[in-house]
PDB file of N, CA and C in Angstrom:
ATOM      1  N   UNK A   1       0.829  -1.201   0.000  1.00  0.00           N
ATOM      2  CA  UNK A   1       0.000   0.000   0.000  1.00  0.00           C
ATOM      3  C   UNK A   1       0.875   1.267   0.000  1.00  0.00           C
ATOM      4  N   UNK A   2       2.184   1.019   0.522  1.00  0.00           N
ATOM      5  CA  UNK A   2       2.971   2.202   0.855  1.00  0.00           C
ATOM      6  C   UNK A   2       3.470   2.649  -0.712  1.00  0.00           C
ATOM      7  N   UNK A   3       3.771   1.710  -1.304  1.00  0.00           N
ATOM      8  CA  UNK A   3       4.074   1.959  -2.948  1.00  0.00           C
ATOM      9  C   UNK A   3       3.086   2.731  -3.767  1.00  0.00           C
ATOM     10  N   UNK A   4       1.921   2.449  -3.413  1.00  0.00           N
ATOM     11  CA  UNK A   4       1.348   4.373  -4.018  1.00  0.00           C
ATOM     12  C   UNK A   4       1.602   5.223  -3.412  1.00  0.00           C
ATOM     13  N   UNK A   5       1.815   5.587  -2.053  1.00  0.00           N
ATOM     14  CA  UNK A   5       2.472   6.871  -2.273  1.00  0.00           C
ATOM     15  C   UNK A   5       3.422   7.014  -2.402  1.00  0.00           C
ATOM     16  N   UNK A   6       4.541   6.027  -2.821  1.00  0.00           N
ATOM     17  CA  UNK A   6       5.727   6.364  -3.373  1.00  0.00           C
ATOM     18  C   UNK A   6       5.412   7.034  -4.548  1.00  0.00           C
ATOM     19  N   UNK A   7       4.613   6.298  -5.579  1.00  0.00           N
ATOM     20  CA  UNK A   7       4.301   6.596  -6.949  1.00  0.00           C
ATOM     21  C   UNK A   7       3.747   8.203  -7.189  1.00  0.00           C
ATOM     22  N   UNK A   8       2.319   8.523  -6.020  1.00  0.00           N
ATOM     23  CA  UNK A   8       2.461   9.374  -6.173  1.00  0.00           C
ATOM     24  C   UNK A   8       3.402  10.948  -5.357  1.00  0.00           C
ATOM     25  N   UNK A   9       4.108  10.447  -4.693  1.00  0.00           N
ATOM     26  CA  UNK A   9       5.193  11.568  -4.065  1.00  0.00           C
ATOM     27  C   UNK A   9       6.314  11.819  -5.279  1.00  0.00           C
ATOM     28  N   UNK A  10       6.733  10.369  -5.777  1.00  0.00           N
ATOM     29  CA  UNK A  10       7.674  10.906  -6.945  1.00  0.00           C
ATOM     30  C   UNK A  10       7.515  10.031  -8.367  1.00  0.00           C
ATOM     31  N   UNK A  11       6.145  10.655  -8.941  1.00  0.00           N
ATOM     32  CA  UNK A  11       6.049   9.867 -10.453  1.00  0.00           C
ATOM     33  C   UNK A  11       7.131   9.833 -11.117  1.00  0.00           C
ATOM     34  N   UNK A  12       7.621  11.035 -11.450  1.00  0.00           N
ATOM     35  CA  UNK A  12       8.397  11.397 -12.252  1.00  0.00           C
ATOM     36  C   UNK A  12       9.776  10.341 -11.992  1.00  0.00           C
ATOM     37  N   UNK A  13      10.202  10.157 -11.116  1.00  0.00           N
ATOM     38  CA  UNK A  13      11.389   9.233 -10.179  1.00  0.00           C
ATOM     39  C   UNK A  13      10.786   7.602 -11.201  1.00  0.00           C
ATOM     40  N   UNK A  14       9.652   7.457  -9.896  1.00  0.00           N
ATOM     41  CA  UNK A  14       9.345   5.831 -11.196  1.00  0.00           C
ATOM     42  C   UNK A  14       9.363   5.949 -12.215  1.00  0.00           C
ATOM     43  N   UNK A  15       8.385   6.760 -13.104  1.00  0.00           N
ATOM     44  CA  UNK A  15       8.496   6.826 -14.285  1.00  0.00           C
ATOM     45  C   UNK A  15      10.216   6.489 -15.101  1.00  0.00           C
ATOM     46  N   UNK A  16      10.695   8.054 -14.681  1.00  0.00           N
ATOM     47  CA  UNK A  16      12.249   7.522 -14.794  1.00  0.00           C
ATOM     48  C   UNK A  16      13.412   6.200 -15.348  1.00  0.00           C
ATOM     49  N   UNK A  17      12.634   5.667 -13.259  1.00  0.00           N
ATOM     50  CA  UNK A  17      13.577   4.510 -13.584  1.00  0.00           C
ATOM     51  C   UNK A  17      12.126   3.121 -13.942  1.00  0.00           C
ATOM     52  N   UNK A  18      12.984   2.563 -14.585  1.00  0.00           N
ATOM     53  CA  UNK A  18      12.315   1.177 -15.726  1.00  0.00           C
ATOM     54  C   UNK A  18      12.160   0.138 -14.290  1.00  0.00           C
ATOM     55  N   UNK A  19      12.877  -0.807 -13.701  1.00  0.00           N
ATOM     56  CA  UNK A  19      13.468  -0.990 -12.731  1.00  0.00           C
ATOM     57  C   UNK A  19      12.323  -1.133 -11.512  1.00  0.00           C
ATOM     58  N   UNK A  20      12.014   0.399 -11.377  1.00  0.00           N
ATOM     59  CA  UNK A  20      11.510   0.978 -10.385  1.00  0.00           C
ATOM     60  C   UNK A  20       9.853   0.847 -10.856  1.00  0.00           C
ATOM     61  N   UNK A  21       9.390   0.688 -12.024  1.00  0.00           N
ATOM     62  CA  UNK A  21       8.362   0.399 -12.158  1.00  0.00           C
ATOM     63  C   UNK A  21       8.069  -0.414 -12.457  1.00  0.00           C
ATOM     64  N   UNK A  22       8.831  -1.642 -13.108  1.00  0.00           N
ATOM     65  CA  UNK A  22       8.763  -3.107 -12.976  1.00  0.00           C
ATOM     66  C   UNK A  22       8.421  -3.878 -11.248  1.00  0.00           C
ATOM     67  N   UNK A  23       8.837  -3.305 -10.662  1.00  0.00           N
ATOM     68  CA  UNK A  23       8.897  -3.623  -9.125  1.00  0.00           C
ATOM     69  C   UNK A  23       7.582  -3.179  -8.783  1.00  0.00           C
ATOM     70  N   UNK A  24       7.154  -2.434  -9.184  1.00  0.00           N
ATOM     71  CA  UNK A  24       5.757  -1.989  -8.705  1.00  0.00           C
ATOM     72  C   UNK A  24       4.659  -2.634  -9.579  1.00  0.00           C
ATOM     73  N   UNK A  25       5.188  -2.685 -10.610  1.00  0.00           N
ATOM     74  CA  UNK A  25       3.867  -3.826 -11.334  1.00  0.00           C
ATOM     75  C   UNK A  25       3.761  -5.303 -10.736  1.00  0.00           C
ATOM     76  N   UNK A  26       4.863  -5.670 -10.712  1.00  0.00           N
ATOM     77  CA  UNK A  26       5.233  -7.189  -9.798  1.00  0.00           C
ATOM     78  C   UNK A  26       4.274  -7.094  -8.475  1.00  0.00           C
ATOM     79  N   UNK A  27       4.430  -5.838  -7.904  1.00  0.00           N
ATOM     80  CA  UNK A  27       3.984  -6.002  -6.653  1.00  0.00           C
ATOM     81  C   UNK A  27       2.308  -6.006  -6.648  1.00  0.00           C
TER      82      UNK A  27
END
């Protein structure tokens, strides 16, 4: 649950990194 507000505190950051949003789709 804490991973949306990662997503939304820094889209731009996930977006960014590839990595970083693979990990969040997984999750």
């Amino acid at each position: 649950k804490f991973s949306r507000h990662l997503i939304i505190r820094i889209p731009y950051v996930a977006f960014k990194d590839n990595s970083h949003v693979g990990a969040f789709v997984a999750e």
